[in-house]
Protein backbone atom coordinates (compact mmCIF):
# COMPACT_ATOMS: atom_id res chain seq x y z
CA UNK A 1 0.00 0.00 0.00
CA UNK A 2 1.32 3.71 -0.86
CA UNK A 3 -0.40 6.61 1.59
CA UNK A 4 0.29 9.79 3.06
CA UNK A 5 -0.37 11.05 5.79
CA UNK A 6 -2.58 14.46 5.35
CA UNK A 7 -3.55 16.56 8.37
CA UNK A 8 -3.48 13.62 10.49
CA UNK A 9 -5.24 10.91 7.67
CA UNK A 10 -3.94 8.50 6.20
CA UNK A 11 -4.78 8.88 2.65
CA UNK A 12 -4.29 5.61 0.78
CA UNK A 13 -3.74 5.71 -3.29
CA UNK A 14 -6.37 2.90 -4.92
CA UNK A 15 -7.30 1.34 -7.98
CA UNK A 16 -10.49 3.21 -8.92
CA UNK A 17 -13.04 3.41 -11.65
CA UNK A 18 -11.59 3.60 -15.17
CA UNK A 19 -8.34 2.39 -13.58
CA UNK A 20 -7.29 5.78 -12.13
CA UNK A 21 -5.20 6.26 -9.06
CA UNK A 22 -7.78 8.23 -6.27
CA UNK A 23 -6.84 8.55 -2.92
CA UNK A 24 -8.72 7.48 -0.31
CA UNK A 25 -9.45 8.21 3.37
CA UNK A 26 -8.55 4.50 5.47
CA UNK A 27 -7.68 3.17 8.42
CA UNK A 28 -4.56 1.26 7.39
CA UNK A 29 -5.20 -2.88 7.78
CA UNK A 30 -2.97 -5.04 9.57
CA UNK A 31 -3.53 -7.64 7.13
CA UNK A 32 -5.10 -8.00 3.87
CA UNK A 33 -7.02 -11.22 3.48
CA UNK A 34 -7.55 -11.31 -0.37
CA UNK A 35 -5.43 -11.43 -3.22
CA UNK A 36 -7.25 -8.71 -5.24
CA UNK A 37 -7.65 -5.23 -3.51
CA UNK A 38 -7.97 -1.80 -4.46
CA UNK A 39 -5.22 -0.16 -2.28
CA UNK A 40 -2.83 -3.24 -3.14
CA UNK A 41 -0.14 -3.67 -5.21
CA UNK A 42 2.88 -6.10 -5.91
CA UNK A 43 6.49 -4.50 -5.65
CA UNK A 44 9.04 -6.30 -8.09
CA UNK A 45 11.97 -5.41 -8.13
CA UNK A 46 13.86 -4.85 -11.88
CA UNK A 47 17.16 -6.85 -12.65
CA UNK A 48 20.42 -4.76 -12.24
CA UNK A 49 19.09 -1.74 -10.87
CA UNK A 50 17.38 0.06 -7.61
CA UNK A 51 14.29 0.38 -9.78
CA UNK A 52 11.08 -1.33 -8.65
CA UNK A 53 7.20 -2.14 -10.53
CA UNK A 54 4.20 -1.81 -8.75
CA UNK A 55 1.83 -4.19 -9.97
CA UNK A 56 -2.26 -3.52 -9.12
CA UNK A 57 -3.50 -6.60 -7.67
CA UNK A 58 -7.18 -5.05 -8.75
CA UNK A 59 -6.22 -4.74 -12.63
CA UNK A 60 -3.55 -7.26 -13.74
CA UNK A 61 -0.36 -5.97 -15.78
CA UNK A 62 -1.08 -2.52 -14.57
CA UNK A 63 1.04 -0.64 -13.24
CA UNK A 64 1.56 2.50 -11.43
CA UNK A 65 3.44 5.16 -13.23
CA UNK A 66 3.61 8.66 -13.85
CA UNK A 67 2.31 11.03 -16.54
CA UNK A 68 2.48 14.90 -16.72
CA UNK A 69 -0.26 16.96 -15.14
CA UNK A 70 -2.47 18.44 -17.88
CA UNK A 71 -3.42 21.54 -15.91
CA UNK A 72 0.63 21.73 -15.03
CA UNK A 73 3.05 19.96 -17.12
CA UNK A 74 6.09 20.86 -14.52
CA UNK A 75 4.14 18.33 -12.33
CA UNK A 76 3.24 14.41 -12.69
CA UNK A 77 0.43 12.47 -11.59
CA UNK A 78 0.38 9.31 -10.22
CA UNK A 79 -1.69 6.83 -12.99
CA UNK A 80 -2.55 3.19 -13.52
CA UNK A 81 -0.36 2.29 -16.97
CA UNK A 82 -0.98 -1.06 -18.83
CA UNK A 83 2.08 -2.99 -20.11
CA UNK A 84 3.31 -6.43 -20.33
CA UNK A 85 5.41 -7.67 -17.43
CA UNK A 86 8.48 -8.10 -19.58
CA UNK A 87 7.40 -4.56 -21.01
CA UNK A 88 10.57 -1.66 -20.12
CA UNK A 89 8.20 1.15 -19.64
CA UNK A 90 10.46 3.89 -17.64
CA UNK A 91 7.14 6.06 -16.43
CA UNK A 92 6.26 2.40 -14.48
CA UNK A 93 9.61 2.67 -12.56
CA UNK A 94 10.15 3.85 -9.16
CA UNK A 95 13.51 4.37 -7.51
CA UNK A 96 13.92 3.76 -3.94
CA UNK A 97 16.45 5.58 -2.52
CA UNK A 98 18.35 4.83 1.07
């Protein structure tokens, strides 16, 4: 799960409707029983590199990635992408730095 916490929520990014990213106001789980949830997503990590997938467990072989912001182009959005797994799509990767 990816969230932030905003004036003292936790705002959680999901899987919604037309496969966008929305946040979303939740408590965060402990555990998540089912394989397939909005607000869950596989991390894989990418041969050679520091540079991880996220994988939507709601919407198979899509992934989250970034695209610019149409009302501000100096910003990106968080998005649901669709690609093959064995797809190199750099707006899918995420670094993850120490």
């Amino acid at each position: 799960m990816l969230y932030v916490k905003n004036e003292g929520r936790n705002m959680v990014a999901c899987c919604g409707s037309a496969h966008a990213v929305v946040p979303e106001e939740m408590q965060l789980p402990s555990r998540i029983e089912e394989a397939q949830h909005r607000a869950l997503f596989y991390m894989s990590a990418l041969t050679l590199s520091h540079a991880y997938e996220f994988e939507s467990s709601a919407f198979p072989s899509r992934f989250l990635g970034f695209e610019p912001d149409g009302a501000d182009p100096s910003l990106c959005r968080l998005v649901l992408l669709g690609k093959a797994r064995d797809e190199v799509d750099e707006s899918c990767q995420v670094l993850l730095c120490d």
